[in-house]
Protein backbone atom coordinates (compact mmCIF):
# COMPACT_ATOMS: atom_id res chain seq x y z
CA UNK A 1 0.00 0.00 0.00
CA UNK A 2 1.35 3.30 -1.09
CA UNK A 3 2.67 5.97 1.45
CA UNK A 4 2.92 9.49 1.44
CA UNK A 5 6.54 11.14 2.77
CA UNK A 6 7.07 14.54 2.99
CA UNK A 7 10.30 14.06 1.42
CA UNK A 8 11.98 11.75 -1.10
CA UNK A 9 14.92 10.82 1.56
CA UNK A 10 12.00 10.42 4.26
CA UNK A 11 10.73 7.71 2.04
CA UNK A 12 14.24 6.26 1.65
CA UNK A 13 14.37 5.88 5.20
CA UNK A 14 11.22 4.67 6.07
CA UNK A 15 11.92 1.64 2.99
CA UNK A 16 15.60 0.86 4.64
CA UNK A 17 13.97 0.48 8.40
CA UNK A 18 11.57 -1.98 6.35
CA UNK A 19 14.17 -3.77 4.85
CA UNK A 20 16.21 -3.97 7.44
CA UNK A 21 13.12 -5.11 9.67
CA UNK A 22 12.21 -8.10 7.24
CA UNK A 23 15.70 -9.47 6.78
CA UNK A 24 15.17 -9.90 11.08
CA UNK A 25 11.75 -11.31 10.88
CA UNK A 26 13.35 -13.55 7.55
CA UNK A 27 16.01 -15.06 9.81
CA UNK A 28 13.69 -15.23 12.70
CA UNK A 29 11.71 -17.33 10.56
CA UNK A 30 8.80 -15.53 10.39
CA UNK A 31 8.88 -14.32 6.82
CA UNK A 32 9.46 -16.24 3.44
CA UNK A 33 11.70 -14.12 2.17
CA UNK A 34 13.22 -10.63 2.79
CA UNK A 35 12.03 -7.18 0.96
CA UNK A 36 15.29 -5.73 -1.12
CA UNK A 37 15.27 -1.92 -1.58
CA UNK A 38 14.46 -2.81 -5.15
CA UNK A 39 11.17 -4.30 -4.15
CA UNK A 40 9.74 -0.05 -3.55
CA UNK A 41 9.65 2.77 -5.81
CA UNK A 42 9.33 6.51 -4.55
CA UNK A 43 7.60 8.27 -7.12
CA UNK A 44 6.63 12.26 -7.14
CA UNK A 45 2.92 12.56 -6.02
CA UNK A 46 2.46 16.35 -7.27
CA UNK A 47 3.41 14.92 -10.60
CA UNK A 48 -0.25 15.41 -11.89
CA UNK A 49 -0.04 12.08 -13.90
CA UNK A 50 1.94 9.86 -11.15
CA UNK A 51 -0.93 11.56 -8.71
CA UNK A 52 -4.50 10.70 -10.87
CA UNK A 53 -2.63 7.06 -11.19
CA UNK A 54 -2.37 6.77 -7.20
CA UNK A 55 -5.56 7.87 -6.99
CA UNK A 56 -7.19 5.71 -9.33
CA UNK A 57 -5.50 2.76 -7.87
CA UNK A 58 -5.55 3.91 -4.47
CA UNK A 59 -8.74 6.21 -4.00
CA UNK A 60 -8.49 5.66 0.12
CA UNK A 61 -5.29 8.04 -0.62
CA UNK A 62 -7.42 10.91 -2.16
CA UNK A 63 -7.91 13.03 1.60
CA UNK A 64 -4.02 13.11 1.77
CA UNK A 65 -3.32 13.80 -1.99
CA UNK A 66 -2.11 17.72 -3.24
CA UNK A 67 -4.76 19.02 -5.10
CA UNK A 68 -4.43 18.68 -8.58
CA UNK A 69 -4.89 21.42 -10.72
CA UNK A 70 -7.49 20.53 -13.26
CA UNK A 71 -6.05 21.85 -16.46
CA UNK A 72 -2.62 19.62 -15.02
CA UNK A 73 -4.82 16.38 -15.01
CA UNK A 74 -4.56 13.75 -17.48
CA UNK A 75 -6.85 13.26 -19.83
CA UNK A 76 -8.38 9.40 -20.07
């Protein structure tokens, strides 16, 4: 489920304490398999595209979203 960070390193972080966290719980044996950094993506939400696309997928998100211009939204 996607997450909103007020900054892009803020994200970073919060994806390293959950890597780090599942490589315990992996060798705890309590998880499969441990995440990799490579298993998240930060993406721009005030990127009007990357923002309709969370929203769409996501619409729980829509009270924390930036507002979205509507001449800057994409067009279906």
């Amino acid at each position: 489920m996607p997450q909103r960070f007020a900054s892009e390193a803020e994200a970073q972080s919060e994806i390293n304490e959950v890597v780090t966290d599942s490589k315990i719980e992996h060798l705890a044996g309590n998880l499969t398999s441990a995440y990799d950094v490579g298993d998240f993506k930060v993406l721009d939400s005030t990127d009007p595209i990357i923002a309709a696309m969370l929203l769409e997928e996501f619409p729980d998100l829509a009270q924390d979203a930036p507002s979205i211009a509507s001449e800057n939204q994409p067009t279906p």
